[in-house]
N, C-alpha and C. Protein backbone atom coordinates (compact mmCIF):
# COMPACT_ATOMS: atom_id res chain seq x y z
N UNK A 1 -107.04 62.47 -2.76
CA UNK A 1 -107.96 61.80 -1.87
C UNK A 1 -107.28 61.44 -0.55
N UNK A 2 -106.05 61.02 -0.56
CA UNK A 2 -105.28 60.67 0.60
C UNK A 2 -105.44 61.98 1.95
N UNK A 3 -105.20 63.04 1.04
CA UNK A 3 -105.34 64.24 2.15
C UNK A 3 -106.84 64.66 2.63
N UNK A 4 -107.51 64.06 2.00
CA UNK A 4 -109.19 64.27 2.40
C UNK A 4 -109.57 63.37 3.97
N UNK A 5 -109.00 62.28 3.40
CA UNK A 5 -109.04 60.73 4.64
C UNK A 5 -108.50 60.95 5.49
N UNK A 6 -107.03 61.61 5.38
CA UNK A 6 -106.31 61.99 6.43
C UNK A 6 -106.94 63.30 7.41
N UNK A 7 -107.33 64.49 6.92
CA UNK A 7 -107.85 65.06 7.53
C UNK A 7 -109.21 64.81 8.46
N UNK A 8 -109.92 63.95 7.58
CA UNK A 8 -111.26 64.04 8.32
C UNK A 8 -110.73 62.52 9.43
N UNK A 9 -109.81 61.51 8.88
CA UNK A 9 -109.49 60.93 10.13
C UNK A 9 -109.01 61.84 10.96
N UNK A 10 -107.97 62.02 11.22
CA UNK A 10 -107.73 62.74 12.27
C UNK A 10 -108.25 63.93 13.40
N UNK A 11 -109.31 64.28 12.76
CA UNK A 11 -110.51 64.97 13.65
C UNK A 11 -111.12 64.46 14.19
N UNK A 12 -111.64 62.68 14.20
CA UNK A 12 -112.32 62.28 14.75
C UNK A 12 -111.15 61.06 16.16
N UNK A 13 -110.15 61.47 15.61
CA UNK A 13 -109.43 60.18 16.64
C UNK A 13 -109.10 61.04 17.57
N UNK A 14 -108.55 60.07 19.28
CA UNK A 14 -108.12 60.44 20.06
C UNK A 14 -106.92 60.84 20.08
N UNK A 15 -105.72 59.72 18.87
CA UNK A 15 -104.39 59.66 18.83
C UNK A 15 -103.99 60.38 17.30
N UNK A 16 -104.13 61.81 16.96
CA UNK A 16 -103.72 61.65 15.37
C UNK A 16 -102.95 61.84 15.01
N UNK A 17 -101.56 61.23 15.87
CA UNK A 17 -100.18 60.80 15.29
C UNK A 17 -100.26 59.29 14.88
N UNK A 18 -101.45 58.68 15.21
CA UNK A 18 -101.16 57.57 14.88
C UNK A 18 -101.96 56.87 13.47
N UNK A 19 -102.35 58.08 12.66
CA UNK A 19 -103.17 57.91 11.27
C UNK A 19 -102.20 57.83 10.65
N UNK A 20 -102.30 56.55 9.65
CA UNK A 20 -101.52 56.53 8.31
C UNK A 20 -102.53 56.21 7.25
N UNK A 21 -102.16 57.27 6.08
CA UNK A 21 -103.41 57.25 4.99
C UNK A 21 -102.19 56.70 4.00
N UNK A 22 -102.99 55.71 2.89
CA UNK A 22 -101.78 55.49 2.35
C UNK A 22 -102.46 55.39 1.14
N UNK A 23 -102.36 55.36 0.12
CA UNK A 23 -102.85 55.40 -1.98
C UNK A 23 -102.18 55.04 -2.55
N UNK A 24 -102.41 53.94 -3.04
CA UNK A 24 -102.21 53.14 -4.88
C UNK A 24 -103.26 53.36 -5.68
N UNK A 25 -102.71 53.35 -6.55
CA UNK A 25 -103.25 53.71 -8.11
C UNK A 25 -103.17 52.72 -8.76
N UNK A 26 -104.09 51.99 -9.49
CA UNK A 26 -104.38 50.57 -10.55
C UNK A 26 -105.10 51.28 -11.56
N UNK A 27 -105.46 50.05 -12.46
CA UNK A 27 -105.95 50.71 -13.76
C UNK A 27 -107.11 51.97 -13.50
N UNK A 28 -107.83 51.43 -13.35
CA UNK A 28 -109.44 52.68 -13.47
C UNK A 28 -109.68 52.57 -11.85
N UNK A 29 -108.91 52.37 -10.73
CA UNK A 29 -109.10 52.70 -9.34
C UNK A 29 -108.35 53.35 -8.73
N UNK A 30 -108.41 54.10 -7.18
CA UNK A 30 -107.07 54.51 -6.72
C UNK A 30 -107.99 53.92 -5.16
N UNK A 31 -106.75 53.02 -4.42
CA UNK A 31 -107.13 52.16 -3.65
C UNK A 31 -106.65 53.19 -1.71
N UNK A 32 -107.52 53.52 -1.14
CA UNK A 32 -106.61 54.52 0.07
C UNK A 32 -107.11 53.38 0.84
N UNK A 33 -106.01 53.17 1.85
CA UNK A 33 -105.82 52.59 3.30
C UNK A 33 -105.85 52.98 3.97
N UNK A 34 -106.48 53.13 5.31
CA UNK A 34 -106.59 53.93 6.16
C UNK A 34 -106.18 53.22 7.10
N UNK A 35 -105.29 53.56 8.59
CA UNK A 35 -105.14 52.59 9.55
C UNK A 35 -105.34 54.02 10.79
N UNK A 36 -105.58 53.45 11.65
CA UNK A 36 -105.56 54.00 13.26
C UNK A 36 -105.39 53.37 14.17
N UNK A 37 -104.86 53.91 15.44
CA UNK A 37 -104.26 53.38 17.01
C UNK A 37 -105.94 52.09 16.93
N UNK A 38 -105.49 51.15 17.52
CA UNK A 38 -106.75 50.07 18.18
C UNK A 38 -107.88 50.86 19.07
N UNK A 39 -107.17 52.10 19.79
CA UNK A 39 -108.44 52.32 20.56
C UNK A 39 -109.16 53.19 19.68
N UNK A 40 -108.73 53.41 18.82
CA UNK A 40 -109.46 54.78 17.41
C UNK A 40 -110.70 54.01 16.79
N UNK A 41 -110.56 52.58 16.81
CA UNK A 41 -110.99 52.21 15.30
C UNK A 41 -112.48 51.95 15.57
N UNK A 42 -113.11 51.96 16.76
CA UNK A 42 -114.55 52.29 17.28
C UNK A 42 -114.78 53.69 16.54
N UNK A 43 -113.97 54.56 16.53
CA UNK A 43 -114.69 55.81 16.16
C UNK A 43 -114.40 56.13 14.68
N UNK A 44 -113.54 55.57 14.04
CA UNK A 44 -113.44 55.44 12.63
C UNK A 44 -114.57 54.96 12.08
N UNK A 45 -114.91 53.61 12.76
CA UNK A 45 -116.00 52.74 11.98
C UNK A 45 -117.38 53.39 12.37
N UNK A 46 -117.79 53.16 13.53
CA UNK A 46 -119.02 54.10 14.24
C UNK A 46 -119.70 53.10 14.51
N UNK A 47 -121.20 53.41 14.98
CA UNK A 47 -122.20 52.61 15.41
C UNK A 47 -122.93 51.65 13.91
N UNK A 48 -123.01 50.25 13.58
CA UNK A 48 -123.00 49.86 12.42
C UNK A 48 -122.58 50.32 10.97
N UNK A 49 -120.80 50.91 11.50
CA UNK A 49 -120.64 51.55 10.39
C UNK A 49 -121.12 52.39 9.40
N UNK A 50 -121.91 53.46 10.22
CA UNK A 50 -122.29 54.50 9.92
C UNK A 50 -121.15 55.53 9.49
N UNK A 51 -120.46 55.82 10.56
CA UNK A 51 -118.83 56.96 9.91
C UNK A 51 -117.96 56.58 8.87
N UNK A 52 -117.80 55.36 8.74
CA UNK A 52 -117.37 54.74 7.70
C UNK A 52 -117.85 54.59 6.17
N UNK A 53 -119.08 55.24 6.17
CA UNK A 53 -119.83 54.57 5.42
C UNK A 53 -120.00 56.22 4.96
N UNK A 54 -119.79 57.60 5.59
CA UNK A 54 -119.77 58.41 5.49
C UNK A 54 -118.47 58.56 5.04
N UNK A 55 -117.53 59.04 5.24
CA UNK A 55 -116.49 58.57 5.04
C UNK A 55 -115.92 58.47 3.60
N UNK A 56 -116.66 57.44 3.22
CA UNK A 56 -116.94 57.12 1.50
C UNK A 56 -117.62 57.12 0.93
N UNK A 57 -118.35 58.26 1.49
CA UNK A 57 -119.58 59.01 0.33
C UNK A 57 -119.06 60.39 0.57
N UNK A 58 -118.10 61.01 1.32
CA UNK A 58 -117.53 62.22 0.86
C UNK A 58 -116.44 61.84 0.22
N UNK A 59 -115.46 61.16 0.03
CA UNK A 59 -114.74 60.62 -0.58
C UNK A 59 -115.15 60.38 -1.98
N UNK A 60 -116.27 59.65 -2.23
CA UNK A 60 -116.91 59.13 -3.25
C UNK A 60 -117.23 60.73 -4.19
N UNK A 61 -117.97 61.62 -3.35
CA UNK A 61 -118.57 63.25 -3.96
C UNK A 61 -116.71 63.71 -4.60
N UNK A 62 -116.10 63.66 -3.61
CA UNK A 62 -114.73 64.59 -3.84
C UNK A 62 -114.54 63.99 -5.18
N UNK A 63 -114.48 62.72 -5.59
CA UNK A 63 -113.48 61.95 -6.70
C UNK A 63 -114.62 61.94 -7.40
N UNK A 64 -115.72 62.38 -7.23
CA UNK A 64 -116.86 62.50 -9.14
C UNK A 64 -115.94 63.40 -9.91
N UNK A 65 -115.39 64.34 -9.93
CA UNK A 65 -114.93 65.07 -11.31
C UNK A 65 -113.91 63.90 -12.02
N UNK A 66 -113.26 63.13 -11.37
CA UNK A 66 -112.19 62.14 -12.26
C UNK A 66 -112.91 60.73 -12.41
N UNK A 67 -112.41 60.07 -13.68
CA UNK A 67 -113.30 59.00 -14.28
C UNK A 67 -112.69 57.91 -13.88
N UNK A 68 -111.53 57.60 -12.10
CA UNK A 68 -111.18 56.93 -11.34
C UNK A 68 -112.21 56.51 -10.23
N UNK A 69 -112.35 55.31 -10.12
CA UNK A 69 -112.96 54.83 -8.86
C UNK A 69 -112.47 54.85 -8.05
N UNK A 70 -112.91 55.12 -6.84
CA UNK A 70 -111.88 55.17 -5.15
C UNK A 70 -112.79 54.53 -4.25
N UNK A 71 -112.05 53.65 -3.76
CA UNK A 71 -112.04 52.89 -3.03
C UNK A 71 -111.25 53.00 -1.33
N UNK A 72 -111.89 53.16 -0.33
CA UNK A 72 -111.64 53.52 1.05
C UNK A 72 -111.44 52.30 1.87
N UNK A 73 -110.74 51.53 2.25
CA UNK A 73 -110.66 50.84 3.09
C UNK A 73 -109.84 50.86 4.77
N UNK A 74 -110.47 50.56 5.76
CA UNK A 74 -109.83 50.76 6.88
C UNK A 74 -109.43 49.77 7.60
N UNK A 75 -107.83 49.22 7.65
CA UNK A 75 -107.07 48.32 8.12
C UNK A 75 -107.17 48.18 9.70
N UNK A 76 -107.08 47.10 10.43
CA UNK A 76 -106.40 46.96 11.44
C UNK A 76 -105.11 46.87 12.09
């Protein structure tokens, strides 16, 4: 999942040296962090968090074959 976030971040930022995708694993979850440059994070999130919200519903489709929950969150 990390390489899913990472890719589709970085297509949408201005800076994509400055994406760090990062994944932990807990019991029945795997938790990804997402961070980007300050001027990125308008276009990460989108207009009422619409891209975001996309985001983790392809995320969400990718991780149906495993009986792990994933969870997307995007840091400041």
């Amino acid at each position: 999942m990390k390489e899913l976030v990472e890719v589709i971040a970085k297509s949408l930022v201005d800076y994509p040296d400055e994406v760090a995708v990062t994944e932990t694993e807990e019991d029945n979850a795997v938790l990804v962090e997402l961070k980007v440059a300050p001027a990125d994070m308008g276009k990460v999130i989108g207009r009422q968090g619409r891209i975001a919200k996309a985001i983790r519903t392809v995320v969400k489709a990718a991780s149906s074959k495993s009986d792990k929950k994933v969870v997307v969150d995007i840091l400041q």
